[in-house]
C-alpha atoms as a PDB file:
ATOM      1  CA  UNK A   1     -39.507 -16.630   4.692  1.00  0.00           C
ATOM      2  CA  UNK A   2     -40.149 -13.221   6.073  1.00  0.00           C
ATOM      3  CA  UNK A   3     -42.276 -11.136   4.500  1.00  0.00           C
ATOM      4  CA  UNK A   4     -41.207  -8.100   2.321  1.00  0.00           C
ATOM      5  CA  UNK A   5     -41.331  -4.891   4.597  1.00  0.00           C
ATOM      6  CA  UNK A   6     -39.412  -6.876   6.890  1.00  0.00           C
ATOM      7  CA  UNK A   7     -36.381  -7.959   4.587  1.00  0.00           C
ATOM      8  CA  UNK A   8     -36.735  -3.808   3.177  1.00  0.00           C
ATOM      9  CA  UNK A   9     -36.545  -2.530   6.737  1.00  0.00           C
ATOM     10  CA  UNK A  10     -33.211  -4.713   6.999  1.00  0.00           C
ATOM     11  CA  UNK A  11     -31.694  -3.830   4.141  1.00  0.00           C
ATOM     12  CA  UNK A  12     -32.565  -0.152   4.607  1.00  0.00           C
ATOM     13  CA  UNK A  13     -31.049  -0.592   8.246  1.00  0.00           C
ATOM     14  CA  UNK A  14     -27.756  -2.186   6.815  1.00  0.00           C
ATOM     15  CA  UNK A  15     -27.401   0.317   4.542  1.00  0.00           C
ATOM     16  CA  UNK A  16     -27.443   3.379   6.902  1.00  0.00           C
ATOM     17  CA  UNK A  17     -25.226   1.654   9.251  1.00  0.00           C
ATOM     18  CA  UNK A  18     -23.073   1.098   6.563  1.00  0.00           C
ATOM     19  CA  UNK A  19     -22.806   4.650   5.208  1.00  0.00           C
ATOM     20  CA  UNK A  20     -22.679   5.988   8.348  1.00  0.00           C
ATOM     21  CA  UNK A  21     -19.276   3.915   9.322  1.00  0.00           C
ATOM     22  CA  UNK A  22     -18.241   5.007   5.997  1.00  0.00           C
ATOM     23  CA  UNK A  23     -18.807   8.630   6.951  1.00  0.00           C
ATOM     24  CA  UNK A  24     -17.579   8.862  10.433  1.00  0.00           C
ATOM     25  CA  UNK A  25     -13.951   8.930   9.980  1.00  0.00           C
ATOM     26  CA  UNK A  26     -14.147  11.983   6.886  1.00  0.00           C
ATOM     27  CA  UNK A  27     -16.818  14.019   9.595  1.00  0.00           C
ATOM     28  CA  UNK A  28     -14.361  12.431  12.561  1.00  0.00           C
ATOM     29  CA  UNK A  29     -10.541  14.449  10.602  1.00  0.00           C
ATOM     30  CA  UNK A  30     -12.916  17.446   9.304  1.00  0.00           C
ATOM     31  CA  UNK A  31     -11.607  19.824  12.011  1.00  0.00           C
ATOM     32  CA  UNK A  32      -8.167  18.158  11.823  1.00  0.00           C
ATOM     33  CA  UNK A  33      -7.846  19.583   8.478  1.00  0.00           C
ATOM     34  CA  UNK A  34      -6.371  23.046   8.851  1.00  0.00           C
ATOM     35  CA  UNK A  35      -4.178  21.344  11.336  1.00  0.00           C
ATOM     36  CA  UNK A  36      -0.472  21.985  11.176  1.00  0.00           C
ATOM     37  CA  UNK A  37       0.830  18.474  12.387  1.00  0.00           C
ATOM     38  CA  UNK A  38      -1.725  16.767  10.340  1.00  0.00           C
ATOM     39  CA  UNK A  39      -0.831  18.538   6.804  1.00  0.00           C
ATOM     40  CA  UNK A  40       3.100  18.007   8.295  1.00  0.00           C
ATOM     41  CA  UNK A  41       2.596  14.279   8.311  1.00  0.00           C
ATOM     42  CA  UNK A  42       0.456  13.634   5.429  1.00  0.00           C
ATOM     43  CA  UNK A  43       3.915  15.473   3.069  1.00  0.00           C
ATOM     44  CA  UNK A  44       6.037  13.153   5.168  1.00  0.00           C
ATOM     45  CA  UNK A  45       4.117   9.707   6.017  1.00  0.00           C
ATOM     46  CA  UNK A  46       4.412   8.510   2.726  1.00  0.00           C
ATOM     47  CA  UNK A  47       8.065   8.079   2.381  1.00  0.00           C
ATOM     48  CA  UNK A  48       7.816   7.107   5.814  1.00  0.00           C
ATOM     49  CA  UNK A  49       5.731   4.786   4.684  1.00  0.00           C
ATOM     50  CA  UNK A  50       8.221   3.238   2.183  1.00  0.00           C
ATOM     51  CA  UNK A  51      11.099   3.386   3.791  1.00  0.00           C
ATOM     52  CA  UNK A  52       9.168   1.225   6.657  1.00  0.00           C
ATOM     53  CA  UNK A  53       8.155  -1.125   4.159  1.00  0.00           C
ATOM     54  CA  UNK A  54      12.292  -1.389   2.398  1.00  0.00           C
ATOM     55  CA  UNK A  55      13.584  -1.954   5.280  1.00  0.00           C
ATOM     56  CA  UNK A  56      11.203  -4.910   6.568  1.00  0.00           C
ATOM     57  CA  UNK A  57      11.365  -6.304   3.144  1.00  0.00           C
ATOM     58  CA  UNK A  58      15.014  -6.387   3.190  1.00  0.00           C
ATOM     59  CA  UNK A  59      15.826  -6.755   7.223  1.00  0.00           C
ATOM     60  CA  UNK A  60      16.572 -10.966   6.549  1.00  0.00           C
ATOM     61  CA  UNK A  61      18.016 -10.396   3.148  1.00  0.00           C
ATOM     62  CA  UNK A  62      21.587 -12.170   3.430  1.00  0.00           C
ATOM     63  CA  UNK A  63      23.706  -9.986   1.459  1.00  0.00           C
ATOM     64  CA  UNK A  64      26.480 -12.568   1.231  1.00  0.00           C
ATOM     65  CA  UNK A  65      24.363 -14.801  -0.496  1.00  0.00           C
ATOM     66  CA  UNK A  66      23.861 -14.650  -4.422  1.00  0.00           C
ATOM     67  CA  UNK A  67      20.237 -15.163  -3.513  1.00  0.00           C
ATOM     68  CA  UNK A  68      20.046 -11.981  -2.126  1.00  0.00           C
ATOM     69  CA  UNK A  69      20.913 -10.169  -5.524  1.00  0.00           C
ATOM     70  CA  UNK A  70      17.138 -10.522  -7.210  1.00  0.00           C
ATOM     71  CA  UNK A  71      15.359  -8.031  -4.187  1.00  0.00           C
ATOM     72  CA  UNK A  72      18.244  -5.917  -4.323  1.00  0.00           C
ATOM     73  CA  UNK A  73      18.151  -5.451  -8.178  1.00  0.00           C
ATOM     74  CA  UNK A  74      14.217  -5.295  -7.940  1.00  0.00           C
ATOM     75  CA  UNK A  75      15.038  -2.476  -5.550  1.00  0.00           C
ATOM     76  CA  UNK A  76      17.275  -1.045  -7.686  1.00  0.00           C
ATOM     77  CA  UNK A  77      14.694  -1.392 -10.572  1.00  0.00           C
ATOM     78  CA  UNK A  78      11.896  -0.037  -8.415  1.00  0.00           C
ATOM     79  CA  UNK A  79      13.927   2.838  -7.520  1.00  0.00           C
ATOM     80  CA  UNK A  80      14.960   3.565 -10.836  1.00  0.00           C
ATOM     81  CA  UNK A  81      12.025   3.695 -12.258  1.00  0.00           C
ATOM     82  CA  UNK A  82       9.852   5.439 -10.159  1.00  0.00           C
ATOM     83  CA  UNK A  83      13.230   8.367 -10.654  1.00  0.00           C
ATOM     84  CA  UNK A  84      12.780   7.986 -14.222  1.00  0.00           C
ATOM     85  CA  UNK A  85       9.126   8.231 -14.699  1.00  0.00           C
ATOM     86  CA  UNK A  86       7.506   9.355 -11.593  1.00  0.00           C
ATOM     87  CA  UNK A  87       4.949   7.058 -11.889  1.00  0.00           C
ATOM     88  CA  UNK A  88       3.809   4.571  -8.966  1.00  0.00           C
ATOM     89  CA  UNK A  89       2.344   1.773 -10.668  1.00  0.00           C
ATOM     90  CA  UNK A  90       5.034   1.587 -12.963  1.00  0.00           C
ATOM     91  CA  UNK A  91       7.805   1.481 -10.104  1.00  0.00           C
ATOM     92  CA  UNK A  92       6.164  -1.404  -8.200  1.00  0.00           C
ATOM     93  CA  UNK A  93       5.164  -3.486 -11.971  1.00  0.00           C
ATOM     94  CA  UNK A  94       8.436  -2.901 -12.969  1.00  0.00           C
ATOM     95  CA  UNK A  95      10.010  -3.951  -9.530  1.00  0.00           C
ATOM     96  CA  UNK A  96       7.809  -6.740  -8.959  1.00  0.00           C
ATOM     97  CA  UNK A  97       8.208  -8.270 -12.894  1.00  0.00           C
ATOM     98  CA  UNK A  98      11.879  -8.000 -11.654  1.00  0.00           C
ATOM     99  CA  UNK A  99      12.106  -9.468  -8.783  1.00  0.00           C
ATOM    100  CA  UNK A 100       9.901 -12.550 -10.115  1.00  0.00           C
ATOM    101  CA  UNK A 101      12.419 -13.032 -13.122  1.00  0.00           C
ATOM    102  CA  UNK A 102      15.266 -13.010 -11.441  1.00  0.00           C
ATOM    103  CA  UNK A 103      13.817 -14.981  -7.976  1.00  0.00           C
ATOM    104  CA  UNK A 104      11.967 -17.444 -10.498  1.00  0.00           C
ATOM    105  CA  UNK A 105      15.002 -17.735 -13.010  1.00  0.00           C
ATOM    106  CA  UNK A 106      18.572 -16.560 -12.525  1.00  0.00           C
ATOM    107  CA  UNK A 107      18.571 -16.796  -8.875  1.00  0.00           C
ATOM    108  CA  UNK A 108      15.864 -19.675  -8.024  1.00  0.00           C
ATOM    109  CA  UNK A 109      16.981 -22.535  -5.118  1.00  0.00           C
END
């Protein structure tokens, strides 16, 4: 077993390394900040973002398939929600308690 200062000088090692990987990409963006581009994307990048993620979860969805009416309704759902309320967590619960009924019940294979 090592002895003590050894297993302290380890974890004391771990731990800076840690924090500083932590650290580097906030001190890394600091001057990106004020930057034009950068406050342009981060207004835009999240429905980027979602519309990415629609479109892959929807791109082998057979739409002449009664199958393919629980994602679509949990889309509609999702969207509907999120409209109504404005509230993330709500829009993808609500969506995802959708799509599990109707995948699970209604339309399950």
């Amino acid at each position: 077993m090592p002895d003590t200062g050894y297993a302290v000088t380890a974890v004391l090692v771990a731990a800076a390394v840690t924090w500083a990987l932590r650290a580097l990409p906030f001190a890394a963006l600091a001057p990106l900040r004020a930057s034009g581009t950068v406050q342009y994307l981060s207004t835009r990048m999240p429905a980027g973002v979602m519309v990415i993620l629609v479109v892959y979860c929807l791109h082998d969805v057979e739409v002449t398939q009664a199958r393919a009416l629980a994602p679509l309704a949990a889309l509609a759902v999702t969207v509907w929600l999120h409209v109504r309320w404005r509230n993330a967590l709500l829009s993808i619960l609500g969506g995802t308690l959708a799509h599990v009924t109707l995948a699970s019940t209604l339309f399950g294979a």
